[in-house]
PDB file of N, CA and C in Angstrom:
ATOM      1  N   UNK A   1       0.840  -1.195   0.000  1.00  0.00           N
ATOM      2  CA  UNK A   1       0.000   0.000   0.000  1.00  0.00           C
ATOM      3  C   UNK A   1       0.878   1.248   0.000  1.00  0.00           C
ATOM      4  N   UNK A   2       0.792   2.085  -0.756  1.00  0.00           N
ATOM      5  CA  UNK A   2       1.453   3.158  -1.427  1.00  0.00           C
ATOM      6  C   UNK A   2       1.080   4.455   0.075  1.00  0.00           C
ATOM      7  N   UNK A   3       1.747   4.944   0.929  1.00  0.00           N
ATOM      8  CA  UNK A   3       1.821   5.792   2.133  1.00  0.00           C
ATOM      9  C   UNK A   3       2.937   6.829   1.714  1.00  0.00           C
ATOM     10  N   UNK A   4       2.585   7.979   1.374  1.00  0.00           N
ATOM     11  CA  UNK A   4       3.144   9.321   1.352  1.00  0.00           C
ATOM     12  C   UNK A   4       3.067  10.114   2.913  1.00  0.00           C
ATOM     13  N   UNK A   5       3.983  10.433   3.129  1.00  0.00           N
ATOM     14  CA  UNK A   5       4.012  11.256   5.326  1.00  0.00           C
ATOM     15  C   UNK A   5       4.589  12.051   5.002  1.00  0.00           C
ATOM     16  N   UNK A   6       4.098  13.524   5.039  1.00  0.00           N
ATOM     17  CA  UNK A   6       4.655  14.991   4.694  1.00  0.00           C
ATOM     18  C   UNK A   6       4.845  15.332   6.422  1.00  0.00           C
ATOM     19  N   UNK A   7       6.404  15.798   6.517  1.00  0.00           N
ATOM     20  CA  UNK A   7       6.431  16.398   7.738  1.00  0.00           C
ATOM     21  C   UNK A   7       7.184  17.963   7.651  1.00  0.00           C
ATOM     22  N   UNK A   8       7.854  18.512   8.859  1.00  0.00           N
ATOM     23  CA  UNK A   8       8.312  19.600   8.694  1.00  0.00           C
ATOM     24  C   UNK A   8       8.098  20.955   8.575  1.00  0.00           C
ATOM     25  N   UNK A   9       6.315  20.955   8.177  1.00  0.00           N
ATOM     26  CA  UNK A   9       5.656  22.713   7.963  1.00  0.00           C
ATOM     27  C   UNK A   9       5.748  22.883   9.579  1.00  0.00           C
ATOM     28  N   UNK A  10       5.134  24.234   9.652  1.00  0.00           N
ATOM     29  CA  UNK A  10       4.824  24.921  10.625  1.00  0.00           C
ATOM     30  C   UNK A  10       4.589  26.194  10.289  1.00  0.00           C
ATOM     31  N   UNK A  11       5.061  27.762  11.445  1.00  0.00           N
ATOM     32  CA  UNK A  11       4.716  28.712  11.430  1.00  0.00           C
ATOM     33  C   UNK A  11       6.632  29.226  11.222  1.00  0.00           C
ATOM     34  N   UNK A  12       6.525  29.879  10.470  1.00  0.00           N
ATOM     35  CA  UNK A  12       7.885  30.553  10.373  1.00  0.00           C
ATOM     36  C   UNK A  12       7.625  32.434   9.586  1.00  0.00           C
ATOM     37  N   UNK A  13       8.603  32.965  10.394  1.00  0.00           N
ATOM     38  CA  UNK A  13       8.626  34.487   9.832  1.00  0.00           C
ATOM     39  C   UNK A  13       8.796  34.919   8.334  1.00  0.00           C
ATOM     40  N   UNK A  14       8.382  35.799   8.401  1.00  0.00           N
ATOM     41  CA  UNK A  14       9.382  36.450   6.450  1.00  0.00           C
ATOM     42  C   UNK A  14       9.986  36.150   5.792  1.00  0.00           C
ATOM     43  N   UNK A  15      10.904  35.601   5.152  1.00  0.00           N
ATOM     44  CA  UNK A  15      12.171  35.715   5.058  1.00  0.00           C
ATOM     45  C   UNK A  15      12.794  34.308   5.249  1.00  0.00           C
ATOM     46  N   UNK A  16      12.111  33.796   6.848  1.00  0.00           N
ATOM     47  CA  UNK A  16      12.794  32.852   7.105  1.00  0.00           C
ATOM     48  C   UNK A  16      12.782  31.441   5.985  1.00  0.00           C
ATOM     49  N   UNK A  17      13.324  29.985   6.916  1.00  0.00           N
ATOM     50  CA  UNK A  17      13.690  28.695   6.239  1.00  0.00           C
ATOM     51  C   UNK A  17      12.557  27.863   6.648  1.00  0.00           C
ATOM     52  N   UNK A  18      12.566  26.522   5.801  1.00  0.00           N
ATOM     53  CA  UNK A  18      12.205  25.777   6.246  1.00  0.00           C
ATOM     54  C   UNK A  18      12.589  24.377   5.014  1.00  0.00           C
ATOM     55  N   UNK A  19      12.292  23.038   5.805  1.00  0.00           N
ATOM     56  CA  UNK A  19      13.050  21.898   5.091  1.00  0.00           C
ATOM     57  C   UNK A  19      11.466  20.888   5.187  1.00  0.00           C
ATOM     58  N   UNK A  20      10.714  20.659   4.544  1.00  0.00           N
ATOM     59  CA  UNK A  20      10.083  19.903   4.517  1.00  0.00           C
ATOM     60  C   UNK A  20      10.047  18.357   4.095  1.00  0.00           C
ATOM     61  N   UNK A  21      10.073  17.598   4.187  1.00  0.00           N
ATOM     62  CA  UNK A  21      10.233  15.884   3.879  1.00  0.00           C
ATOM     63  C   UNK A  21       9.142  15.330   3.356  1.00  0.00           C
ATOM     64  N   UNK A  22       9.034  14.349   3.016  1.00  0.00           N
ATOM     65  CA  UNK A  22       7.573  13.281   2.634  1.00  0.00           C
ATOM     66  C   UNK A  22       8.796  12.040   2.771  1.00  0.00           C
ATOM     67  N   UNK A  23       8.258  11.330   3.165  1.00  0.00           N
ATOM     68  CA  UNK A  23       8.793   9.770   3.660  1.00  0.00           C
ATOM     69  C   UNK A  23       7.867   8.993   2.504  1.00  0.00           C
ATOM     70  N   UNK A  24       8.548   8.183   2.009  1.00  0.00           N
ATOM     71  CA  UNK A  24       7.732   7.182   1.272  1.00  0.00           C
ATOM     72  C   UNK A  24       7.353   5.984   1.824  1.00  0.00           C
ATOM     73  N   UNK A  25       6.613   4.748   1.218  1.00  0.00           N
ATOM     74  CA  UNK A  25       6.591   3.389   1.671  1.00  0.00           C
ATOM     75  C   UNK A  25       5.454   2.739   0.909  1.00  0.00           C
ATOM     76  N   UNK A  26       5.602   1.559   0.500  1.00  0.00           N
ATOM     77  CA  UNK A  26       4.639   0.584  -0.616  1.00  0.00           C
ATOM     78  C   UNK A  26       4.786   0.603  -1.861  1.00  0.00           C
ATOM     79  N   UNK A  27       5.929   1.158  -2.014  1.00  0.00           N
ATOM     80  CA  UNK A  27       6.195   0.946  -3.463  1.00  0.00           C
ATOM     81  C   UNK A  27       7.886   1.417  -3.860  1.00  0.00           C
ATOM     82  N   UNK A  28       7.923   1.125  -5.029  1.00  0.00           N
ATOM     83  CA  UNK A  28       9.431   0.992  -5.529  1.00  0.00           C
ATOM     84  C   UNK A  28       9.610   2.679  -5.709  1.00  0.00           C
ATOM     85  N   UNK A  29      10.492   3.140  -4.382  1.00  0.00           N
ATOM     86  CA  UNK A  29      10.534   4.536  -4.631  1.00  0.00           C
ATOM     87  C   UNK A  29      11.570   5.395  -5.735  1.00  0.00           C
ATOM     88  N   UNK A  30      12.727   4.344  -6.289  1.00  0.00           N
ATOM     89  CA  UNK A  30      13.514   4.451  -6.981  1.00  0.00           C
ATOM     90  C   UNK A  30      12.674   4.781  -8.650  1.00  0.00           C
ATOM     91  N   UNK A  31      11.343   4.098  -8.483  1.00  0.00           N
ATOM     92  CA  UNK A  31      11.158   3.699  -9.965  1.00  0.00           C
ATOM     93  C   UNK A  31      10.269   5.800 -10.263  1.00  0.00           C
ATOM     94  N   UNK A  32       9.751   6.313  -8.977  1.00  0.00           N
ATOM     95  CA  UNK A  32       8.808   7.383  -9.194  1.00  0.00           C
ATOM     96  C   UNK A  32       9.392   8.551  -9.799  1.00  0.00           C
ATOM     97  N   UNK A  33       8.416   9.575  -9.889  1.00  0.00           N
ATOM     98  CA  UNK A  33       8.940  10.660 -10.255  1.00  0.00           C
ATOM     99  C   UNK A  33       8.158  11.461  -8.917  1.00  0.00           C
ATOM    100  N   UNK A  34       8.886  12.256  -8.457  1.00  0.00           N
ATOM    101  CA  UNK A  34       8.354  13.253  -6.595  1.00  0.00           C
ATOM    102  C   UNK A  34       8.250  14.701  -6.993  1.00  0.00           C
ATOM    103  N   UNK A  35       7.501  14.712  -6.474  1.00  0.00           N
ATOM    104  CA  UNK A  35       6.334  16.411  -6.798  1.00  0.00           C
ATOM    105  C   UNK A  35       6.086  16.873  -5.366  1.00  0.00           C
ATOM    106  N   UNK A  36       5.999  18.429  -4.911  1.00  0.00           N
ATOM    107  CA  UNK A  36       5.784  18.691  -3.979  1.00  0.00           C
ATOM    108  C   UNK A  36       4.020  20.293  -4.711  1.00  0.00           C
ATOM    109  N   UNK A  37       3.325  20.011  -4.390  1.00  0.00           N
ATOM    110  CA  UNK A  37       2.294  20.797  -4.563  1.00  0.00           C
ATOM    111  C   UNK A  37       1.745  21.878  -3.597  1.00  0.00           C
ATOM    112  N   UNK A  38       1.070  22.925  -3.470  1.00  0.00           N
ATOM    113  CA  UNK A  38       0.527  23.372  -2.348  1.00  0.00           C
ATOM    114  C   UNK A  38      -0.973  24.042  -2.864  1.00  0.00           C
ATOM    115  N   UNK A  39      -1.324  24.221  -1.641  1.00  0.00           N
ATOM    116  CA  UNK A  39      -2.639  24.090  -1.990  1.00  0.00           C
ATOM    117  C   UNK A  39      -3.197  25.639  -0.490  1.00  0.00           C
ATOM    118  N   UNK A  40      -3.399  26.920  -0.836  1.00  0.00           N
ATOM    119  CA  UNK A  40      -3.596  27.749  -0.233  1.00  0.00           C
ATOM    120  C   UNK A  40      -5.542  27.603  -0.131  1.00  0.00           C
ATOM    121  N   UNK A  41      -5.574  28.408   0.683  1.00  0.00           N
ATOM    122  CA  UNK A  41      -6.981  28.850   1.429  1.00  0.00           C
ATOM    123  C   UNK A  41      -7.768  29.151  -0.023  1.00  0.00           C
ATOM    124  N   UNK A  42      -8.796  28.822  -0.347  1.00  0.00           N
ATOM    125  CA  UNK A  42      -9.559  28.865  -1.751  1.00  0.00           C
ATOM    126  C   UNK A  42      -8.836  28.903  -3.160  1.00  0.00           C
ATOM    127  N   UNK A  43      -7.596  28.491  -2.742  1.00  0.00           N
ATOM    128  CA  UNK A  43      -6.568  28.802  -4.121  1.00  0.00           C
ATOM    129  C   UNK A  43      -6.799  26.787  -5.189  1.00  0.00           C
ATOM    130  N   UNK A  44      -6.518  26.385  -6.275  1.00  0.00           N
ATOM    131  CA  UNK A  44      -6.430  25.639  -6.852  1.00  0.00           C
ATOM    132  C   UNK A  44      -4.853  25.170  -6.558  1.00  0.00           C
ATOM    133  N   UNK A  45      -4.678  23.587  -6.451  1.00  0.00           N
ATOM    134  CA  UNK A  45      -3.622  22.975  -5.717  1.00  0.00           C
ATOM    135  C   UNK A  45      -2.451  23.440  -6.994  1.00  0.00           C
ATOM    136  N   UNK A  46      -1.163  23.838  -6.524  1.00  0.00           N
ATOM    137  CA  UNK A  46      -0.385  24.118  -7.839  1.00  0.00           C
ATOM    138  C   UNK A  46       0.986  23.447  -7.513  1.00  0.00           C
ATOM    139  N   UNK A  47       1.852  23.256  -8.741  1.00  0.00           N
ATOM    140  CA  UNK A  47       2.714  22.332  -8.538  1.00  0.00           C
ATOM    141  C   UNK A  47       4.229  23.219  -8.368  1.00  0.00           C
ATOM    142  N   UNK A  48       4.932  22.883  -7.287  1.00  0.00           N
ATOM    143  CA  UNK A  48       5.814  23.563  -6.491  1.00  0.00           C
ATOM    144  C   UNK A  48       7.091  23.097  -7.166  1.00  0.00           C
ATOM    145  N   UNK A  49       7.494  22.366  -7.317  1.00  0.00           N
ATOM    146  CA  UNK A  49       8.557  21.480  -7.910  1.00  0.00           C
ATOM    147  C   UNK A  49       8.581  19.838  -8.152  1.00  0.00           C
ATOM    148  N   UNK A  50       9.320  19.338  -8.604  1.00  0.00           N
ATOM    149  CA  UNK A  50       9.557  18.005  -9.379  1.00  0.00           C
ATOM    150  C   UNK A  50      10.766  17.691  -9.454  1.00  0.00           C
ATOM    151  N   UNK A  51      11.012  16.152  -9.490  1.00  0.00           N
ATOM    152  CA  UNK A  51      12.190  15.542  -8.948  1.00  0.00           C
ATOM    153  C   UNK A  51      11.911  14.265  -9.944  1.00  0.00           C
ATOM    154  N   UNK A  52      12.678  14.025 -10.932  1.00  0.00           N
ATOM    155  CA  UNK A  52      12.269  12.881 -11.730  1.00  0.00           C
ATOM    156  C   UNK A  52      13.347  11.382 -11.342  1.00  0.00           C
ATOM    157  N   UNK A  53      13.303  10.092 -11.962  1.00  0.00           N
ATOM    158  CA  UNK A  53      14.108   9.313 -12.002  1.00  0.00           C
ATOM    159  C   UNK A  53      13.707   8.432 -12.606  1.00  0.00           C
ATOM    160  N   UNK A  54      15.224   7.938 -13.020  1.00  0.00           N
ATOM    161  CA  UNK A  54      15.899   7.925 -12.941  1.00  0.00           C
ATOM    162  C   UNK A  54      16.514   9.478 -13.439  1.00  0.00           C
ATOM    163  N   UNK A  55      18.035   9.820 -13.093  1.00  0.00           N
ATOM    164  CA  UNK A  55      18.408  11.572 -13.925  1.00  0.00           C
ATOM    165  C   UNK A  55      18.612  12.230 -12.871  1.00  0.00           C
ATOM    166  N   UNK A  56      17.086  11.918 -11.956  1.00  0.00           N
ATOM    167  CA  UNK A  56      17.054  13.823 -11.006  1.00  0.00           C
ATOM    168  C   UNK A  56      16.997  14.498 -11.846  1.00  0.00           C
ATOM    169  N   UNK A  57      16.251  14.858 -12.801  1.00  0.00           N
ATOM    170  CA  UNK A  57      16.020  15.891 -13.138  1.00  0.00           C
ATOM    171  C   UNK A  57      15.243  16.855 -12.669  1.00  0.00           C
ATOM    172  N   UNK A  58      15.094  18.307 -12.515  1.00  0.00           N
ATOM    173  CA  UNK A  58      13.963  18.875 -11.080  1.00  0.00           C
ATOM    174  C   UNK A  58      13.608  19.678 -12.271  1.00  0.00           C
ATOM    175  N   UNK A  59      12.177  20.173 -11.718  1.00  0.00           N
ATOM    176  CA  UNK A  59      11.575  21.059 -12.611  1.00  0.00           C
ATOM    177  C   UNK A  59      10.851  22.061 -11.473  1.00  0.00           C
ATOM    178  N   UNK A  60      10.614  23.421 -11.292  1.00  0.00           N
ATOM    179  CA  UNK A  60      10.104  24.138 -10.271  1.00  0.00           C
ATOM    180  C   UNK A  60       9.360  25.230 -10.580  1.00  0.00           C
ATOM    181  N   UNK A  61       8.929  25.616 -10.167  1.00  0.00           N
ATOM    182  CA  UNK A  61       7.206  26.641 -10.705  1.00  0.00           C
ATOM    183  C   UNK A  61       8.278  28.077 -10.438  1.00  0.00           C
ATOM    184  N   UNK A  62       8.027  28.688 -11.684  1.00  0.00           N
ATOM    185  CA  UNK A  62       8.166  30.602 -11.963  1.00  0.00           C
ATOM    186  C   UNK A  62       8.502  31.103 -10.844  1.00  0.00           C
ATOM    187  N   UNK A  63       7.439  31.091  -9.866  1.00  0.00           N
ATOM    188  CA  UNK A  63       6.918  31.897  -8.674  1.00  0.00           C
ATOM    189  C   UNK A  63       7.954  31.170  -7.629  1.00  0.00           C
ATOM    190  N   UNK A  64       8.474  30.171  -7.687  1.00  0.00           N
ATOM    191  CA  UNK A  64       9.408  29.818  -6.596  1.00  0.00           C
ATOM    192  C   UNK A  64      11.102  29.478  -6.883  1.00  0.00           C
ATOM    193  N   UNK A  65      11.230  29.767  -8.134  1.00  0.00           N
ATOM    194  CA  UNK A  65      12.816  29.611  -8.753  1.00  0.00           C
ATOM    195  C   UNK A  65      13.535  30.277  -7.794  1.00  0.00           C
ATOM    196  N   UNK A  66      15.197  29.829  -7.439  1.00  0.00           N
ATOM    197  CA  UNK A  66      15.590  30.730  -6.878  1.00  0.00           C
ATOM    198  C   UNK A  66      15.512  30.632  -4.871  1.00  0.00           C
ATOM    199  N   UNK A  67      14.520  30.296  -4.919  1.00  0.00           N
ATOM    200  CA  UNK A  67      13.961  29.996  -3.121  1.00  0.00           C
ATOM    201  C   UNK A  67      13.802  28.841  -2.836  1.00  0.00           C
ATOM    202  N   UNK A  68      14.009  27.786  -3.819  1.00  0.00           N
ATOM    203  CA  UNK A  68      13.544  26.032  -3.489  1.00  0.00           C
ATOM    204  C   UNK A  68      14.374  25.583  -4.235  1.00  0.00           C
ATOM    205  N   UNK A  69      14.528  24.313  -3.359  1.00  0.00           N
ATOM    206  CA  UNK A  69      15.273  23.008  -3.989  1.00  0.00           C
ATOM    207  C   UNK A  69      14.557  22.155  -3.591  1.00  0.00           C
ATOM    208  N   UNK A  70      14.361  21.266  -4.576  1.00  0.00           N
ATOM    209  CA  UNK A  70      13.685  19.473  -4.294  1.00  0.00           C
ATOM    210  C   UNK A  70      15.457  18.323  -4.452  1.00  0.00           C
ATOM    211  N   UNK A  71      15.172  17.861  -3.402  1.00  0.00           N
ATOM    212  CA  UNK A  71      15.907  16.596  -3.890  1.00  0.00           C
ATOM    213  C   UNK A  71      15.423  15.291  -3.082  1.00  0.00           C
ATOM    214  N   UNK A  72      16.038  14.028  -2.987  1.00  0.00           N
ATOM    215  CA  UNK A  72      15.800  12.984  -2.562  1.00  0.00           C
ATOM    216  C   UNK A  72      16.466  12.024  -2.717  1.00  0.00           C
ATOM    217  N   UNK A  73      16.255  11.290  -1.566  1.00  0.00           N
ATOM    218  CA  UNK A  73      17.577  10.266  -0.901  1.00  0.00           C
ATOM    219  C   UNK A  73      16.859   8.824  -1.575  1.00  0.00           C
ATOM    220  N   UNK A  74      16.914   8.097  -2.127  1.00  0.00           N
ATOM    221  CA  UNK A  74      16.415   7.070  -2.516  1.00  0.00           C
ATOM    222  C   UNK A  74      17.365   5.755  -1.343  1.00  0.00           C
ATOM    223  N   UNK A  75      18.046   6.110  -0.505  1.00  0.00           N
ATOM    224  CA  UNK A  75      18.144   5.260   1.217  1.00  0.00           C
ATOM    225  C   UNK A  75      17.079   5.370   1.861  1.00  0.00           C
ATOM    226  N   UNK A  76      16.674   6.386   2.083  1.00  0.00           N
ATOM    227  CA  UNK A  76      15.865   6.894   3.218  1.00  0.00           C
ATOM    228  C   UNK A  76      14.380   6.746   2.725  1.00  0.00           C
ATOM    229  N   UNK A  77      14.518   6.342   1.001  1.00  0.00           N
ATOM    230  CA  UNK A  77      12.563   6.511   0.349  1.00  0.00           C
ATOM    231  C   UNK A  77      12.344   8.006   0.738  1.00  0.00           C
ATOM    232  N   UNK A  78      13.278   8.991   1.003  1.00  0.00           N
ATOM    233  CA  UNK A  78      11.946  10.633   1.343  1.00  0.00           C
ATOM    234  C   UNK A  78      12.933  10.984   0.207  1.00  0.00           C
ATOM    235  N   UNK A  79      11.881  12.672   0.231  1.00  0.00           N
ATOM    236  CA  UNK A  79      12.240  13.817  -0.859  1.00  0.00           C
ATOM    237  C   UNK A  79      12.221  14.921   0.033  1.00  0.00           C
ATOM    238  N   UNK A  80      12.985  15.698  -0.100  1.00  0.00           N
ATOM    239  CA  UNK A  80      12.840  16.387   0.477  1.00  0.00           C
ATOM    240  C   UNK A  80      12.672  18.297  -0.325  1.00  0.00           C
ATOM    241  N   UNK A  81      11.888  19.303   0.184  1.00  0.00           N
ATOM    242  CA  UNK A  81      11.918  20.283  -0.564  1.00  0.00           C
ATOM    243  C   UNK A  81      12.597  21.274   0.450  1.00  0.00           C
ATOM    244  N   UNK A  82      13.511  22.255  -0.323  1.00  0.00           N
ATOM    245  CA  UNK A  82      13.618  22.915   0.788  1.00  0.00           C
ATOM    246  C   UNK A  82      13.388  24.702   0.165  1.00  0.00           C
ATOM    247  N   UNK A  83      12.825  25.482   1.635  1.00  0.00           N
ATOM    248  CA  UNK A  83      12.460  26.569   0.685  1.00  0.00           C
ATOM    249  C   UNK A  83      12.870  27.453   1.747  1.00  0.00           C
ATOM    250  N   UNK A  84      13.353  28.802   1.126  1.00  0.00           N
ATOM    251  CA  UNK A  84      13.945  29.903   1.560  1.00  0.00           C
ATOM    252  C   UNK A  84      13.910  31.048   1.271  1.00  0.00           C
ATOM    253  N   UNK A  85      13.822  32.321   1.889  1.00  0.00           N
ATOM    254  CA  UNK A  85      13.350  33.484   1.640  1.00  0.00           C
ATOM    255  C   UNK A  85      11.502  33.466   1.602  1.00  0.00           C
ATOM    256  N   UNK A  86      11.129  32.413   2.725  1.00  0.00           N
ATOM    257  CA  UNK A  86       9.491  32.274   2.776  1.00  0.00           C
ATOM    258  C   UNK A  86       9.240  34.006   2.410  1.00  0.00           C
ATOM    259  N   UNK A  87       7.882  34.195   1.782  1.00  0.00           N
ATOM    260  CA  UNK A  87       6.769  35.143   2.035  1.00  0.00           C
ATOM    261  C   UNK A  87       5.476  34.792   2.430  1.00  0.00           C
ATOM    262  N   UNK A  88       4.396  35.650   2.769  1.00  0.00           N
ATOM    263  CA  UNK A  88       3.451  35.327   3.046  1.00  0.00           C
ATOM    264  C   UNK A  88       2.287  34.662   1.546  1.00  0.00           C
ATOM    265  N   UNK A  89       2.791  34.849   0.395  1.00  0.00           N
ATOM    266  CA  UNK A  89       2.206  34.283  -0.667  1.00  0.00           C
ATOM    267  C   UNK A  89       2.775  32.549  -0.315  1.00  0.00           C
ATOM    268  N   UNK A  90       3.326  32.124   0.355  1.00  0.00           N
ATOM    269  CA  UNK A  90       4.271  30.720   0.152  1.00  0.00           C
ATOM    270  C   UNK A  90       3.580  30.179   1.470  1.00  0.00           C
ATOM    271  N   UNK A  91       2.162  31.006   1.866  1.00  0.00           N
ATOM    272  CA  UNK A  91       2.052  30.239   2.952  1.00  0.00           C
ATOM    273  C   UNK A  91       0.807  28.866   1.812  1.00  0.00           C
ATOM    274  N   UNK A  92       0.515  27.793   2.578  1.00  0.00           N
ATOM    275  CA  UNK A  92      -0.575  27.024   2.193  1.00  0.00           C
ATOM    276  C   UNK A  92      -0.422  25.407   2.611  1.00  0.00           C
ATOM    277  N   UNK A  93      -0.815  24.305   2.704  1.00  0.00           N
ATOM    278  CA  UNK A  93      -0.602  22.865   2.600  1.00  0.00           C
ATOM    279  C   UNK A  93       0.008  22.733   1.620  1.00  0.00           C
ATOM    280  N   UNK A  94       1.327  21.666   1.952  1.00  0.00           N
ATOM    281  CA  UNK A  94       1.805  21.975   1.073  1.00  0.00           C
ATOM    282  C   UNK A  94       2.296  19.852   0.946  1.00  0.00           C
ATOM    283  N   UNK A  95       1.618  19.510  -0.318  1.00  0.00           N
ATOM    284  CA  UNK A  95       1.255  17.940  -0.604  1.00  0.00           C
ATOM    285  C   UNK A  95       2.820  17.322  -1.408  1.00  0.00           C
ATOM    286  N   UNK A  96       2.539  16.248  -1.064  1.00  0.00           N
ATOM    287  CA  UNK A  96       3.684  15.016  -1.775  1.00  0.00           C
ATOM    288  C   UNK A  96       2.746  14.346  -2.804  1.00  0.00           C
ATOM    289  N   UNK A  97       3.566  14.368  -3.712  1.00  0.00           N
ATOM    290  CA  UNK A  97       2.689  13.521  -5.044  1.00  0.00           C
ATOM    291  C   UNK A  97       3.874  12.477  -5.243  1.00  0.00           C
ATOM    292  N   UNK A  98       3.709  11.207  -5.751  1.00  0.00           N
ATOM    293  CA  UNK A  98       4.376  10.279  -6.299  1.00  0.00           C
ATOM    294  C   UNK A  98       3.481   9.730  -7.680  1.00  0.00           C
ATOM    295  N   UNK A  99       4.344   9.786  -8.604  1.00  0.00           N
ATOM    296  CA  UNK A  99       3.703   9.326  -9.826  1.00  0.00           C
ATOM    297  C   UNK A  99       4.460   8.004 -10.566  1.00  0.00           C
ATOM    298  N   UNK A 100       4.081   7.292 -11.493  1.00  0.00           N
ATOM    299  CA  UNK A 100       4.472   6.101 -11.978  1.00  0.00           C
ATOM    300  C   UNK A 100       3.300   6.379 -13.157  1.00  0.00           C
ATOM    301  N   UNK A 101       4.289   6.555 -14.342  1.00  0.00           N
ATOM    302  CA  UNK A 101       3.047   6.903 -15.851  1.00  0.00           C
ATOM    303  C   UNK A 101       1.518   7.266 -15.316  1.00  0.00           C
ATOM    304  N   UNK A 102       0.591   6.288 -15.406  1.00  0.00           N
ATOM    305  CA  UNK A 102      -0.901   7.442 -14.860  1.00  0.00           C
ATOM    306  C   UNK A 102      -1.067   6.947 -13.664  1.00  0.00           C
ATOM    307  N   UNK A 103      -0.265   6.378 -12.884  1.00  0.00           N
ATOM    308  CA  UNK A 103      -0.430   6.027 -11.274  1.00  0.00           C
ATOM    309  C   UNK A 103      -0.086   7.226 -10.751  1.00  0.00           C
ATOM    310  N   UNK A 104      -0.785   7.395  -9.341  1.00  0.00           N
ATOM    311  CA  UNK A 104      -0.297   8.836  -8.264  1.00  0.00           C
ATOM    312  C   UNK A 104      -1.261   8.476  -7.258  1.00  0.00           C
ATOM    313  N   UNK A 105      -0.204   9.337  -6.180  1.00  0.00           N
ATOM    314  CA  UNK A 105      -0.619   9.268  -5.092  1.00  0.00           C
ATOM    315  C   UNK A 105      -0.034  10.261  -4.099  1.00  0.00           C
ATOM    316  N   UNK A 106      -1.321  10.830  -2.993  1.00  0.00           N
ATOM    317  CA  UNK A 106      -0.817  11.851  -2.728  1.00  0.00           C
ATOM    318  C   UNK A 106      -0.775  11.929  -1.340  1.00  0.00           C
ATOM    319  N   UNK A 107      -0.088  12.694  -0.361  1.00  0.00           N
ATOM    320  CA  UNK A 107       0.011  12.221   0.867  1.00  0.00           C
ATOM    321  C   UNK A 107      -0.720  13.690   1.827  1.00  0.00           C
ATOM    322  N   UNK A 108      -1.208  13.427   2.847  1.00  0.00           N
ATOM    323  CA  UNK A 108      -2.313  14.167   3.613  1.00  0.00           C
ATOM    324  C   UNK A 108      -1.883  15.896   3.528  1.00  0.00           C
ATOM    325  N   UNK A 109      -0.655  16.178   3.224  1.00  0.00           N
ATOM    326  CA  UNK A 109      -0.215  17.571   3.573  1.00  0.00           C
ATOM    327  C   UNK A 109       0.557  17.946   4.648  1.00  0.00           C
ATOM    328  N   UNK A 110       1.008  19.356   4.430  1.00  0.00           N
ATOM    329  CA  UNK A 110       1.572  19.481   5.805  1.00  0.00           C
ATOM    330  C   UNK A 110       1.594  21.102   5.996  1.00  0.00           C
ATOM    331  N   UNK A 111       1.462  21.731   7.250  1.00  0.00           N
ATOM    332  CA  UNK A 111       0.669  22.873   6.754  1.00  0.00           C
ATOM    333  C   UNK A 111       1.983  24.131   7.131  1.00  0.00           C
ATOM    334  N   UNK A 112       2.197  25.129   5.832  1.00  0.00           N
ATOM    335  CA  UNK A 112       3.364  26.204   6.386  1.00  0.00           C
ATOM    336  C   UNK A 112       3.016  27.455   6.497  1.00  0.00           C
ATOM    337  N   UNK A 113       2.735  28.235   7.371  1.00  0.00           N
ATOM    338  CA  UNK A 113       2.145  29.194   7.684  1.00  0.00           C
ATOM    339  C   UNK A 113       3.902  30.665   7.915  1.00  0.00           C
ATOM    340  N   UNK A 114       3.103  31.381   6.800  1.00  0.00           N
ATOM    341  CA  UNK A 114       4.267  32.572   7.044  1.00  0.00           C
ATOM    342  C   UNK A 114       4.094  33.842   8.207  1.00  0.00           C
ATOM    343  N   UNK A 115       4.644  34.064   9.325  1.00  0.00           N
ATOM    344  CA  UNK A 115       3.555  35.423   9.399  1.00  0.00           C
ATOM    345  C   UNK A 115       4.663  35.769  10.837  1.00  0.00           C
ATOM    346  N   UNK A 116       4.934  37.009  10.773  1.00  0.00           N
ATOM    347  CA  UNK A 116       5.366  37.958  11.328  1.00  0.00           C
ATOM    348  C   UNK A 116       4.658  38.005  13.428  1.00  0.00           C
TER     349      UNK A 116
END
């Protein structure tokens, strides 16, 4: 059974850091491609960055170039995103996707709140 576990949000200032994770488990995590999404207060869920494999190749949304990195440990099964120079637009749930051609699956969220 395919289990995505987003940990790591919270409440952080302006400016500040944060390192978020998704842990994998139930499936061949080597074979996926890892997506990190977020999903704000009445906003439509949008896709934050991407982490492919085999390659690693990453792919990352306009609005966050520059402030994020995705990578992932294929020991450990997690991915991890990491994002910096938060604003208050970067607050929202922010989801693990795992894909395999039209397979996906997405894991409960984890929530990052920006605010002074």
């Amino acid at each position: 059974q395919v289990q995505l576990v987003e940990s790591g949000g919270g409440l952080v200032q302006p400016g500040g850091s944060l390192r978020l994770s998704c842990a994998a488990s139930g499936f061949t995590f080597s074979m996926y491609t890892m997506s990190w999404y977020r999903q704000a207060p009445g906003k439509e869920r949008e896709l934050v960055a991407s982490i492919s494999n085999p390659g690693g190749s990453t792919t990352y949304a306009d609005s966050t170039k520059g402030r994020i990195t995705i990578s992932r440990d294929s020991a450990k099964n997690t991915v991890y995103l990491q994002r910096n120079s938060l604003t208050p637009a970067d607050a929202a749930v922010y989801h693990c996707r795992a894909r395999l051609g039209f397979s996906h699956s997405w894991g409960p969220g984890t929530q990052v709140t920006v605010s002074s």
